[in-house]
PDB file of N, CA and C in Angstrom:
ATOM      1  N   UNK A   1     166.228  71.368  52.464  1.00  0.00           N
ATOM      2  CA  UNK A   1     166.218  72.057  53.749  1.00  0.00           C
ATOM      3  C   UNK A   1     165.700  71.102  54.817  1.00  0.00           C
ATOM      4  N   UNK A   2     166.342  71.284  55.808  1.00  0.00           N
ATOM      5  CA  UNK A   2     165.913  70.381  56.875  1.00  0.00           C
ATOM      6  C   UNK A   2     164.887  70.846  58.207  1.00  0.00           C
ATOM      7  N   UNK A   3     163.804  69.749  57.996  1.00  0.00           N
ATOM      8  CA  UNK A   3     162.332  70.210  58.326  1.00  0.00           C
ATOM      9  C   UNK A   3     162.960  70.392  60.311  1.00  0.00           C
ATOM     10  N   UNK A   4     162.709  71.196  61.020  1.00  0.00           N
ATOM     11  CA  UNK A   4     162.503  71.277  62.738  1.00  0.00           C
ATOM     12  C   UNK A   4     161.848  71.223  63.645  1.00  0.00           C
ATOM     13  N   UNK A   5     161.673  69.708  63.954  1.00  0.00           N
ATOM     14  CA  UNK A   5     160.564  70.245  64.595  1.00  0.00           C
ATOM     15  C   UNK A   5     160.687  70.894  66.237  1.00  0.00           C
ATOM     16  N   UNK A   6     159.393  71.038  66.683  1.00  0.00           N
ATOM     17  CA  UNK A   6     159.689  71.360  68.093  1.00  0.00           C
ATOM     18  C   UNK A   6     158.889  70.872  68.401  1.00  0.00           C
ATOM     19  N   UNK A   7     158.923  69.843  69.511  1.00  0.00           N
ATOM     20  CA  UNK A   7     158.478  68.917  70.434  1.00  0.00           C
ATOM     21  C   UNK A   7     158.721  68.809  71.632  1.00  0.00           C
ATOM     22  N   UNK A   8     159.546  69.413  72.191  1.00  0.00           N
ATOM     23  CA  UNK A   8     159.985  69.770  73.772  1.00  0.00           C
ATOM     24  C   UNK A   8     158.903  70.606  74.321  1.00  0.00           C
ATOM     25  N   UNK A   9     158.178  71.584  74.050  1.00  0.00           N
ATOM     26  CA  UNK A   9     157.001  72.318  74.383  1.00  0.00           C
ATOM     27  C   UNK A   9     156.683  71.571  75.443  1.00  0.00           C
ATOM     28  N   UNK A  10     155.957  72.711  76.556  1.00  0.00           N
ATOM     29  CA  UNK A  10     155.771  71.979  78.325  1.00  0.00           C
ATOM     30  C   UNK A  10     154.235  72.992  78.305  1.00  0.00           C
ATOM     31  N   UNK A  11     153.852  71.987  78.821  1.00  0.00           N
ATOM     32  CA  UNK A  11     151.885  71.575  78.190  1.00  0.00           C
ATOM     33  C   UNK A  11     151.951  72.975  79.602  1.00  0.00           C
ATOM     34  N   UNK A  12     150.539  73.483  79.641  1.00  0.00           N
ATOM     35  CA  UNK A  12     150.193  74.453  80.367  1.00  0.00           C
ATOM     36  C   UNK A  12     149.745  73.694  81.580  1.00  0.00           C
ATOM     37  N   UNK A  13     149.251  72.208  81.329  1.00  0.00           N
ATOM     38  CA  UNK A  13     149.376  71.526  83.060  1.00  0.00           C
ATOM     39  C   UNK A  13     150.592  71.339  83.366  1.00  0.00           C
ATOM     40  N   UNK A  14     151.694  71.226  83.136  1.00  0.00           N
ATOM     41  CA  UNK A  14     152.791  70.991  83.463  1.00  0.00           C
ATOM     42  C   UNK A  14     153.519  72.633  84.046  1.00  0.00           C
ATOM     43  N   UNK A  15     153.324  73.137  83.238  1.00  0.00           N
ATOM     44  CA  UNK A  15     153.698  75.002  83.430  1.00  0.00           C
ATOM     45  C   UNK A  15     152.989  75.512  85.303  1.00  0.00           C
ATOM     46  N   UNK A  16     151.548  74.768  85.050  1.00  0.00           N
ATOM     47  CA  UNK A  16     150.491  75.608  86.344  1.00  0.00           C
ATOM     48  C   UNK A  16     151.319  74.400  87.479  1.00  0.00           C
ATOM     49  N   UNK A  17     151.348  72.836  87.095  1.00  0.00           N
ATOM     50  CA  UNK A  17     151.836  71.994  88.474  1.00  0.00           C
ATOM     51  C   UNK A  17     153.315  72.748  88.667  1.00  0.00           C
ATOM     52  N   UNK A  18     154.239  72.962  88.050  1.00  0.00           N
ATOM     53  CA  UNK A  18     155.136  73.591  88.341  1.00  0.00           C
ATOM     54  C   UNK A  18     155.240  74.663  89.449  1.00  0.00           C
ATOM     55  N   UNK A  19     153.891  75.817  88.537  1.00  0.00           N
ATOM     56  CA  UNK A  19     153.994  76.658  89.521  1.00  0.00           C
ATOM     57  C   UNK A  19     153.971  76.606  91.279  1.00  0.00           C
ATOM     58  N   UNK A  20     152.611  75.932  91.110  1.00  0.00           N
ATOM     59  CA  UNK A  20     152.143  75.719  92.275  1.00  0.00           C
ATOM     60  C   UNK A  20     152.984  74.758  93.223  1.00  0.00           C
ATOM     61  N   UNK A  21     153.779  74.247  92.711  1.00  0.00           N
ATOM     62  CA  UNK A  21     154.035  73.373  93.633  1.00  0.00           C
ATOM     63  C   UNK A  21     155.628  74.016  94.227  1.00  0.00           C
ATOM     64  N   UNK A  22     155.636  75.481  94.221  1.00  0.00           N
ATOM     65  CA  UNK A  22     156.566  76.566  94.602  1.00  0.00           C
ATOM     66  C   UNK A  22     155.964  77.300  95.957  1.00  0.00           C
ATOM     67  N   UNK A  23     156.482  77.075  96.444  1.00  0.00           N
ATOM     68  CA  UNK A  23     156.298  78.113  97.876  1.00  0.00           C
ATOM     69  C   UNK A  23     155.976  79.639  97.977  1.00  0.00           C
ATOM     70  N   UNK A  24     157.133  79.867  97.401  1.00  0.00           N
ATOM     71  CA  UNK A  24     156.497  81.365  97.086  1.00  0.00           C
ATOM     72  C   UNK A  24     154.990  81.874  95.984  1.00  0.00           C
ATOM     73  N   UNK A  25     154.844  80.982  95.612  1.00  0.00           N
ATOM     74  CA  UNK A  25     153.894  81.477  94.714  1.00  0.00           C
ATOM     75  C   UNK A  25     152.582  81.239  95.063  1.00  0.00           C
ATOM     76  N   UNK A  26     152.586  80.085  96.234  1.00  0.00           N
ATOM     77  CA  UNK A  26     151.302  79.532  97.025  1.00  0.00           C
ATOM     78  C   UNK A  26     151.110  80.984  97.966  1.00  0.00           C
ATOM     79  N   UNK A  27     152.482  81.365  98.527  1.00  0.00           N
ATOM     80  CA  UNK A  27     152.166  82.503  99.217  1.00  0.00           C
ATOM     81  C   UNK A  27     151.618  83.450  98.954  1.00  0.00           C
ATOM     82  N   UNK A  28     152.288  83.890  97.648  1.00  0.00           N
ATOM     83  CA  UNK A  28     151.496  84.906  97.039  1.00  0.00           C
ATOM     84  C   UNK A  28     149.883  85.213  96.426  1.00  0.00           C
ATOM     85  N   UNK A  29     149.833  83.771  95.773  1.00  0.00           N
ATOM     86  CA  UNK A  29     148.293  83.855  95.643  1.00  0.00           C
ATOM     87  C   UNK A  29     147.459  83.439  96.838  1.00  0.00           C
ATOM     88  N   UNK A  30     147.856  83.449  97.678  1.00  0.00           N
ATOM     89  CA  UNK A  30     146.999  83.031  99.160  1.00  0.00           C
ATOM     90  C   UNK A  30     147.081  84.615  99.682  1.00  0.00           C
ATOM     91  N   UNK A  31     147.848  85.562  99.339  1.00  0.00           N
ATOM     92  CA  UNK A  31     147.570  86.777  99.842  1.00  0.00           C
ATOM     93  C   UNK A  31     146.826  87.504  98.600  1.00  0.00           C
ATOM     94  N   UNK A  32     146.807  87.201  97.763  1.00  0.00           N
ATOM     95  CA  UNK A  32     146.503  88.247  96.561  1.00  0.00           C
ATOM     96  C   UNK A  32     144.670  87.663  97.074  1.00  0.00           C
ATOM     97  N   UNK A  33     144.431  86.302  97.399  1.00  0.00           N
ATOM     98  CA  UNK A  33     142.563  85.981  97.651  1.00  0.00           C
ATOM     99  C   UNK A  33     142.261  86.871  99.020  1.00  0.00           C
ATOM    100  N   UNK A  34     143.136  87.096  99.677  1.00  0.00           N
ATOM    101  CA  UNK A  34     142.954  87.696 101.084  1.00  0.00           C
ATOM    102  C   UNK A  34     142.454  89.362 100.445  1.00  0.00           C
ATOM    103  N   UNK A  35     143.186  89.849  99.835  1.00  0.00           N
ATOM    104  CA  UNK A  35     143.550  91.327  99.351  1.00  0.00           C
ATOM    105  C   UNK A  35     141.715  91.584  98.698  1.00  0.00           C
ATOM    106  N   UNK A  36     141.108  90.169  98.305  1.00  0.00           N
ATOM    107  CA  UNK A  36     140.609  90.233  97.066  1.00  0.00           C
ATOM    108  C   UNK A  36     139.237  90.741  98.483  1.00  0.00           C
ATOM    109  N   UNK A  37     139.128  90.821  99.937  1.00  0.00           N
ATOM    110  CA  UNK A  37     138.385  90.543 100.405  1.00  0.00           C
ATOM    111  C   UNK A  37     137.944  91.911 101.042  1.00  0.00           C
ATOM    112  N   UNK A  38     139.178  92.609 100.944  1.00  0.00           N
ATOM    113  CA  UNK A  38     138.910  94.114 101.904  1.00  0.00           C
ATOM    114  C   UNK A  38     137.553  95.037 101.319  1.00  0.00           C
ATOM    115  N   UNK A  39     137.345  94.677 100.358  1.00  0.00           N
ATOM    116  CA  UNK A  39     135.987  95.963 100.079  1.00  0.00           C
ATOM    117  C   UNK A  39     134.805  95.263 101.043  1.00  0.00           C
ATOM    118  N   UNK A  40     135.050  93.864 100.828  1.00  0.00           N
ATOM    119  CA  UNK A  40     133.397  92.997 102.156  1.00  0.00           C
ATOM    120  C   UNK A  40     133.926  93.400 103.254  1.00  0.00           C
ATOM    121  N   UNK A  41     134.851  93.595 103.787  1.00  0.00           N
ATOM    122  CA  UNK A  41     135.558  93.546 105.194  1.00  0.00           C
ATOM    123  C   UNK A  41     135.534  94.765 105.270  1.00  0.00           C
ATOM    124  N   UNK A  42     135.905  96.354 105.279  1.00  0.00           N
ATOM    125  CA  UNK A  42     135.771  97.394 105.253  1.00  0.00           C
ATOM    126  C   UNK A  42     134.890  98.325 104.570  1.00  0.00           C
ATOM    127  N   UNK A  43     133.921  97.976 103.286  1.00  0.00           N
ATOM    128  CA  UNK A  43     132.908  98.505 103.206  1.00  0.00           C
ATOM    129  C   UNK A  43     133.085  99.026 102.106  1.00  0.00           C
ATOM    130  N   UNK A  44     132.754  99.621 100.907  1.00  0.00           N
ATOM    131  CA  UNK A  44     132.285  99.782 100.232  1.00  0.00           C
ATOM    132  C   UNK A  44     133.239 101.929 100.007  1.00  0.00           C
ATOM    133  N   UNK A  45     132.348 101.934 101.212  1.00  0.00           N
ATOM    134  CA  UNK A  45     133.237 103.479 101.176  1.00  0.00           C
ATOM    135  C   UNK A  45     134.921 103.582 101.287  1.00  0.00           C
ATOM    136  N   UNK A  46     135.238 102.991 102.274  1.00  0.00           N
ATOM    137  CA  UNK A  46     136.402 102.514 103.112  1.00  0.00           C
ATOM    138  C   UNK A  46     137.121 102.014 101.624  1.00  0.00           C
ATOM    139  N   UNK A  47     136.754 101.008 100.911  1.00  0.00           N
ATOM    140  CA  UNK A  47     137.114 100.191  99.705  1.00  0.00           C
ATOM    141  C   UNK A  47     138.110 101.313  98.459  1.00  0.00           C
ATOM    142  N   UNK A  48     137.531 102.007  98.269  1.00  0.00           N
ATOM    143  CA  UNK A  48     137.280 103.416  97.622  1.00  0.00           C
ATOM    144  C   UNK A  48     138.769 104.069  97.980  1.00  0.00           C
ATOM    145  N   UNK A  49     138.629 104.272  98.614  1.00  0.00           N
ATOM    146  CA  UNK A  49     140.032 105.222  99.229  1.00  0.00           C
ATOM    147  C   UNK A  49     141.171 104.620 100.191  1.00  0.00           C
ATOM    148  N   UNK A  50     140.961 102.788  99.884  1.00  0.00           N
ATOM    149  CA  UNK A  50     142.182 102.500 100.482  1.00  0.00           C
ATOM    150  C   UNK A  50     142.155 100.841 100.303  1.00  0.00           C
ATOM    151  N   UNK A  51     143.487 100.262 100.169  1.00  0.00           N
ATOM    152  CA  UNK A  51     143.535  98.715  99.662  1.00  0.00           C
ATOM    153  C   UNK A  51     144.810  98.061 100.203  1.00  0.00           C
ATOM    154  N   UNK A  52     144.619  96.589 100.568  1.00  0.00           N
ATOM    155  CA  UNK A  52     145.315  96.053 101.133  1.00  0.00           C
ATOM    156  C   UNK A  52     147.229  96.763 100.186  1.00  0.00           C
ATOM    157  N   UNK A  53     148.189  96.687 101.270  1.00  0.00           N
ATOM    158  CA  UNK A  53     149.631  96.587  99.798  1.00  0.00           C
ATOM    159  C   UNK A  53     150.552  95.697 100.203  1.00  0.00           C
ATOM    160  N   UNK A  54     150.310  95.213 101.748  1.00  0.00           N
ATOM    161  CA  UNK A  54     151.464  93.865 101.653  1.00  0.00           C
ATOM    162  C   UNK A  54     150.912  93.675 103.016  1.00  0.00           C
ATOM    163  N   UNK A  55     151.888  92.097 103.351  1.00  0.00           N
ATOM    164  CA  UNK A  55     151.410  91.400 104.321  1.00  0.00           C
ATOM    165  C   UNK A  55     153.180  90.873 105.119  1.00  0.00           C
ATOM    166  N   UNK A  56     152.892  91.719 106.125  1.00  0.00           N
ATOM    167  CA  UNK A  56     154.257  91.792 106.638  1.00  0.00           C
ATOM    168  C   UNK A  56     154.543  90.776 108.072  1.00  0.00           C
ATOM    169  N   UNK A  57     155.842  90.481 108.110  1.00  0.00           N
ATOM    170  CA  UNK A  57     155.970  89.602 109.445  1.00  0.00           C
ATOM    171  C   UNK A  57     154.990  89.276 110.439  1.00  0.00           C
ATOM    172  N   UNK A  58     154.689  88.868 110.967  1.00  0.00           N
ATOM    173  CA  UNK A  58     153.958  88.598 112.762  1.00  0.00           C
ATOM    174  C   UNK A  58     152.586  88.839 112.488  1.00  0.00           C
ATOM    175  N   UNK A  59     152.058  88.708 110.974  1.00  0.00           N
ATOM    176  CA  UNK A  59     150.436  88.859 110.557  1.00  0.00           C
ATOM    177  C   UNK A  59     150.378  90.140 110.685  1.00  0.00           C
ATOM    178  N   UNK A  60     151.176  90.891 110.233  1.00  0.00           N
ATOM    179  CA  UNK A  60     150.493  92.847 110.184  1.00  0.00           C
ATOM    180  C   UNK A  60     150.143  92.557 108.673  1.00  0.00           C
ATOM    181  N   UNK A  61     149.116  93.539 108.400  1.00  0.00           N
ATOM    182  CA  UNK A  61     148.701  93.953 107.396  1.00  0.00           C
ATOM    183  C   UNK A  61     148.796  95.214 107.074  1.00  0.00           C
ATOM    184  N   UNK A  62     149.357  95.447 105.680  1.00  0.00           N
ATOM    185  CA  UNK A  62     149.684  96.966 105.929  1.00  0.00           C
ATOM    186  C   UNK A  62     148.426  97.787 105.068  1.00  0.00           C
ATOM    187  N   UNK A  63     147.553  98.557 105.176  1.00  0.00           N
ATOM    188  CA  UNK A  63     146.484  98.881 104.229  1.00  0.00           C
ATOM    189  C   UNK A  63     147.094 100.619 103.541  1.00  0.00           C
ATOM    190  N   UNK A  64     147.334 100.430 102.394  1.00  0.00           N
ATOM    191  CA  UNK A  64     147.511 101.906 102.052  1.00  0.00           C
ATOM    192  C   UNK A  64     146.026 102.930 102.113  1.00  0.00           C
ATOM    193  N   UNK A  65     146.171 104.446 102.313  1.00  0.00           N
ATOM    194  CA  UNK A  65     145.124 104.723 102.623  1.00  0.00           C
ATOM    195  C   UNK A  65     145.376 106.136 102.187  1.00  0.00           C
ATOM    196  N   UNK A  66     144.553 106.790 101.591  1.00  0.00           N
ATOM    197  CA  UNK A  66     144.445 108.027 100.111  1.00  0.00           C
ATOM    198  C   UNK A  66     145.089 109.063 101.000  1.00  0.00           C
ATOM    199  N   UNK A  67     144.173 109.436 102.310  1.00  0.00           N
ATOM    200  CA  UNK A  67     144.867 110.352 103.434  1.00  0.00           C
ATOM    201  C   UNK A  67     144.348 110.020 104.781  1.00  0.00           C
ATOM    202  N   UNK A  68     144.679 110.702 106.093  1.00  0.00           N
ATOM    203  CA  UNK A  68     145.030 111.003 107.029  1.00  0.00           C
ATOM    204  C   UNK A  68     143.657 110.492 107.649  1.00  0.00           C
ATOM    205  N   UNK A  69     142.339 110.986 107.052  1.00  0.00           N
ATOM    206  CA  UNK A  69     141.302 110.813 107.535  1.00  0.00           C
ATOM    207  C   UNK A  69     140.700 109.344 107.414  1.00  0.00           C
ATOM    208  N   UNK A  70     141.304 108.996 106.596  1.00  0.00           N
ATOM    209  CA  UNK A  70     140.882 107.494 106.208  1.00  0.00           C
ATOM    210  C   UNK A  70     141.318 106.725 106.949  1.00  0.00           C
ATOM    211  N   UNK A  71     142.767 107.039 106.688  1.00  0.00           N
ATOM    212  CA  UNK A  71     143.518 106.477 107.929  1.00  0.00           C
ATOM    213  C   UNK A  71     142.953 106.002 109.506  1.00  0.00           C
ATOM    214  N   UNK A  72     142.941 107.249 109.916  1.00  0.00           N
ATOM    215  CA  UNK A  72     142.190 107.736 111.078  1.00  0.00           C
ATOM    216  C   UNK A  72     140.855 106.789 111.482  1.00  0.00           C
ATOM    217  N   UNK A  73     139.919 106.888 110.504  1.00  0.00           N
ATOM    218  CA  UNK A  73     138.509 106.060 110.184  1.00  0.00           C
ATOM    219  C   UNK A  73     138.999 105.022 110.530  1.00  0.00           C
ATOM    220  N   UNK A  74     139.518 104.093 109.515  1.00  0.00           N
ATOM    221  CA  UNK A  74     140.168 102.612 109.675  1.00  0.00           C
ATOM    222  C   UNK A  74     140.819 102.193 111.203  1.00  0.00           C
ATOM    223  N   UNK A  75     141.626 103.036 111.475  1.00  0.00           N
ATOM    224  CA  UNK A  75     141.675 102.748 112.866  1.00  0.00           C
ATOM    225  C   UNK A  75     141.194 102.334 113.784  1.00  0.00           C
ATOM    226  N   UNK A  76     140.165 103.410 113.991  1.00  0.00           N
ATOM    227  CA  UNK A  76     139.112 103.461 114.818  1.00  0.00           C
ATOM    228  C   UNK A  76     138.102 102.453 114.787  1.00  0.00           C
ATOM    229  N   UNK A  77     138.065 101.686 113.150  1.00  0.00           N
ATOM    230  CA  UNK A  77     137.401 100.198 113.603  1.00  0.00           C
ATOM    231  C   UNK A  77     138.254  99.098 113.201  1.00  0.00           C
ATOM    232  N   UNK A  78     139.368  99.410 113.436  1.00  0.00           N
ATOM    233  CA  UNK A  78     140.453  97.985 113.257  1.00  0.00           C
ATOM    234  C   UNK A  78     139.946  96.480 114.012  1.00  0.00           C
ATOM    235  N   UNK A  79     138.937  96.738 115.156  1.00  0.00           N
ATOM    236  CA  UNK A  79     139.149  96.050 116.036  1.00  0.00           C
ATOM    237  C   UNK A  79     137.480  94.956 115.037  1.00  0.00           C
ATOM    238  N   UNK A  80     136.627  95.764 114.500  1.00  0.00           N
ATOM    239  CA  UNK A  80     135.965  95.244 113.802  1.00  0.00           C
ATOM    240  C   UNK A  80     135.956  94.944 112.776  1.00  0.00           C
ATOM    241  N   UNK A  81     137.098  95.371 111.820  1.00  0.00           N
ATOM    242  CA  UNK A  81     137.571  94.866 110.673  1.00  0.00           C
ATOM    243  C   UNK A  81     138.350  93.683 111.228  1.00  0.00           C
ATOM    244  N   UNK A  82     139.004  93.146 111.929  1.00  0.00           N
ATOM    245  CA  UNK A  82     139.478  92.133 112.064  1.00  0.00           C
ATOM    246  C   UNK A  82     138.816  91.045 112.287  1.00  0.00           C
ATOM    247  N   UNK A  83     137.705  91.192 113.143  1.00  0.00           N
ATOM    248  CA  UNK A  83     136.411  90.311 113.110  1.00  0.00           C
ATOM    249  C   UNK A  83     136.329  90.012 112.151  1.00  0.00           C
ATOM    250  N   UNK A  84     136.070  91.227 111.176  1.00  0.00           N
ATOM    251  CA  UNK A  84     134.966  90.357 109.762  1.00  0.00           C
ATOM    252  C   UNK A  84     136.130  89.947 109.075  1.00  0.00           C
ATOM    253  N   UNK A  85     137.633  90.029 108.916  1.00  0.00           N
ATOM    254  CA  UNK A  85     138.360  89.344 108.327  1.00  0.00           C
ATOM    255  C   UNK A  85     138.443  87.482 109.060  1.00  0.00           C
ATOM    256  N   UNK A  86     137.993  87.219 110.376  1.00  0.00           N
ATOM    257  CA  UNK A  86     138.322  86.154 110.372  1.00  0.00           C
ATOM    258  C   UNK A  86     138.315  84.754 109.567  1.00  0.00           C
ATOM    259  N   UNK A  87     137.011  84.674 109.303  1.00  0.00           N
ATOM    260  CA  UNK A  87     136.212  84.011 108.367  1.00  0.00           C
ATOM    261  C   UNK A  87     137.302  83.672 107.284  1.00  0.00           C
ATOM    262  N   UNK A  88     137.450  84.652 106.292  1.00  0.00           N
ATOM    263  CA  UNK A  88     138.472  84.476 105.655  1.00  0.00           C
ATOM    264  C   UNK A  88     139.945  84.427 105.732  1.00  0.00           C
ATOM    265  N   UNK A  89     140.871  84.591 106.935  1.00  0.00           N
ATOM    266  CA  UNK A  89     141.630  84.320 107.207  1.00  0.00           C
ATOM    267  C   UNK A  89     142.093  83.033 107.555  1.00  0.00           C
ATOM    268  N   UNK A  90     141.027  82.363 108.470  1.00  0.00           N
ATOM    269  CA  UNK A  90     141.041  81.036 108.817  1.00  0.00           C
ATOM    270  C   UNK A  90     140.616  79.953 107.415  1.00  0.00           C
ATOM    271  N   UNK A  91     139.876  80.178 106.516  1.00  0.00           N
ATOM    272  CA  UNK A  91     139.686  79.741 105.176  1.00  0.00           C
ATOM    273  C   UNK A  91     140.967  78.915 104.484  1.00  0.00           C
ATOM    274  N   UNK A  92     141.728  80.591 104.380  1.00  0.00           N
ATOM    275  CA  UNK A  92     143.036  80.432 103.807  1.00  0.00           C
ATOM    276  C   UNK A  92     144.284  79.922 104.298  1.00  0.00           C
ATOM    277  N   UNK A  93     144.020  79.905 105.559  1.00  0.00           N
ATOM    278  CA  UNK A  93     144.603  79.566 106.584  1.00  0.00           C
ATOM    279  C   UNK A  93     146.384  79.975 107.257  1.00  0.00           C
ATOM    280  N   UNK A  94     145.834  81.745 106.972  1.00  0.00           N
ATOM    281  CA  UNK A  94     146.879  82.777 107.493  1.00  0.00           C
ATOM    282  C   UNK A  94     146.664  83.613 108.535  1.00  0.00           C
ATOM    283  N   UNK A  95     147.934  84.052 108.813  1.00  0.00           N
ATOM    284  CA  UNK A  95     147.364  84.494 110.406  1.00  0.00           C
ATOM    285  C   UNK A  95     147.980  86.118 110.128  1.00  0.00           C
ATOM    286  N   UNK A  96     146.857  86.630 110.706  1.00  0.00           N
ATOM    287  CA  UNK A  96     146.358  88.350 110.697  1.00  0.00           C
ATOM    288  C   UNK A  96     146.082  88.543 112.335  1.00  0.00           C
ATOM    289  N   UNK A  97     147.077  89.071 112.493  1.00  0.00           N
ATOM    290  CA  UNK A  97     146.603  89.750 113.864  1.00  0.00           C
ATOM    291  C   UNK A  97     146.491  91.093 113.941  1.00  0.00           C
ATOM    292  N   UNK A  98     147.030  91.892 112.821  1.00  0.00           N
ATOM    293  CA  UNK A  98     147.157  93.823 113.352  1.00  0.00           C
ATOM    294  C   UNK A  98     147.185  93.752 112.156  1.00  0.00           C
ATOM    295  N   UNK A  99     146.661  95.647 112.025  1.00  0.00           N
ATOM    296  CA  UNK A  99     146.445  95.904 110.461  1.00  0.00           C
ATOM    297  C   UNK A  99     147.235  97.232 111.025  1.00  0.00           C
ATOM    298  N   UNK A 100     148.095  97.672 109.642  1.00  0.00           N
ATOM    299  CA  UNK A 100     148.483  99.410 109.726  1.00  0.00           C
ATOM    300  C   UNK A 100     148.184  99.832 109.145  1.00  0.00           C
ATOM    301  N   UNK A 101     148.530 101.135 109.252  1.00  0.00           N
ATOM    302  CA  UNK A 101     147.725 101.836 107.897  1.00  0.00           C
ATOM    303  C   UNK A 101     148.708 102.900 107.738  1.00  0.00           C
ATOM    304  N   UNK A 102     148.937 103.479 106.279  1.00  0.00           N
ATOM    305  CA  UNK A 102     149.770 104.117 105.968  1.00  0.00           C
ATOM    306  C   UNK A 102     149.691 104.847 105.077  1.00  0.00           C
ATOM    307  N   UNK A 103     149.613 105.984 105.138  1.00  0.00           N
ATOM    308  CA  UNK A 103     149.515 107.324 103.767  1.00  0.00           C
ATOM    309  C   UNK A 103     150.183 107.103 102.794  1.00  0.00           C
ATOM    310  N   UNK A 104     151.483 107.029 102.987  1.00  0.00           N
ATOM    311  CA  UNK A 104     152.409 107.210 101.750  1.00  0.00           C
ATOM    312  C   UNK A 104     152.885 106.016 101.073  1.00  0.00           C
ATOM    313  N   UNK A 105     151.937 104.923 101.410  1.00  0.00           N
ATOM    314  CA  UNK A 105     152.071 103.469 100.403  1.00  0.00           C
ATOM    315  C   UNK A 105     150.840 104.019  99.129  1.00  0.00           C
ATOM    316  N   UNK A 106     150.170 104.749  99.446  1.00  0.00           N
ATOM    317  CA  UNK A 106     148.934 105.405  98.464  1.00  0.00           C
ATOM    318  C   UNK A 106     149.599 105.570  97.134  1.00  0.00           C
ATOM    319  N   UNK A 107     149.103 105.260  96.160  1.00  0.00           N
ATOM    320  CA  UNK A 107     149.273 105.421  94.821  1.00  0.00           C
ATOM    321  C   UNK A 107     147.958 105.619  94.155  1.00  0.00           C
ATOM    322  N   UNK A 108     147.784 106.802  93.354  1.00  0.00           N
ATOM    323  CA  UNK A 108     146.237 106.538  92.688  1.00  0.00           C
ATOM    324  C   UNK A 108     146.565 105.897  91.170  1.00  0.00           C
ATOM    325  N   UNK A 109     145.747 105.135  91.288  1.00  0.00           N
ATOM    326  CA  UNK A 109     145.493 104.167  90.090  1.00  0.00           C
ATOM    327  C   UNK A 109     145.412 105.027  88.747  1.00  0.00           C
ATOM    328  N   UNK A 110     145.164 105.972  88.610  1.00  0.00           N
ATOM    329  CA  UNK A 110     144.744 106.935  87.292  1.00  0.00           C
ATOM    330  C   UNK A 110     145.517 107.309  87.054  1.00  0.00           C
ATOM    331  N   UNK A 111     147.129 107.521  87.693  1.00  0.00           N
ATOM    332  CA  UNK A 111     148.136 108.276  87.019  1.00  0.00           C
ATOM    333  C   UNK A 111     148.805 107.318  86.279  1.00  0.00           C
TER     334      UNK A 111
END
C-alpha cells in the first residue's frame, strides 16, 4: 500500500497573514473592537438593553435597542455618547459621526 503523505498544510501564520492582509476583514474586526466599547460609552444600564448591530455609510452607527424607551434615553444623550466614543474612534481610526437607534434590529439573546 502506498504510504500519503500530506505536506501542503498552510501553517496558522500563514492562514492569520492571509487573513489580515484582506480588506474586508481589517474592516470588520476594526468594527467588531469599536462594538466591544459601547457598555464604557453608554453605561452599564444602557449596555443591558441595547448593542451596537452595524456601522453604516457616512459614520452612522446603528444601535439596536430592546424598546421605545431606551431608544428614547439614548437619544437624548447621543450628543454625549459621542464624546465618550471619541477616544476610541480616533484609536481605531474610524469615523462616527451619528448614531441611530432602532427597535426592530432588537433580538434577545435567550431565544
Amino acid at each position: 500500500m502506498k504510504k500519503i503523505l500530506y505536506t501542503d498544510f498552510t501553517s496558522t501564520e500563514e492562514l492569520m497573514e492571509e487573513l489580515l492582509s484582506k480588506k474586508e476583514f481589517k474592516k470588520a474586526l476594526t468594527r467588531s473592537n469599536l462594538y466591544k466599547f459601547w457598555a464604557k460609552v453608554a453605561g452599564e444600564k444602557f449596555a443591558k438593553h441595547s448593542r451596537p448591530y452595524s456601522l453604516i455609510g457616512g459614520g452612522v452607527m446603528v444601535i439596536a435597542c430592546e424598546n421605545p424607551v431606551i431608544a428614547q434615553e439614548l437619544l437624548l444623550k447621543k450628543t454625549q455618547i459621542l464624546v465618550k466614543f471619541k477616544p476610541y474612534v480616533e484609536s481605531l481610526k474610524i469615523t462616527l459621526k451619528d448614531l441611530r437607534f432602532d427597535t426592530k434590529k432588537w433580538v434577545n439573546e435567550e431565544e
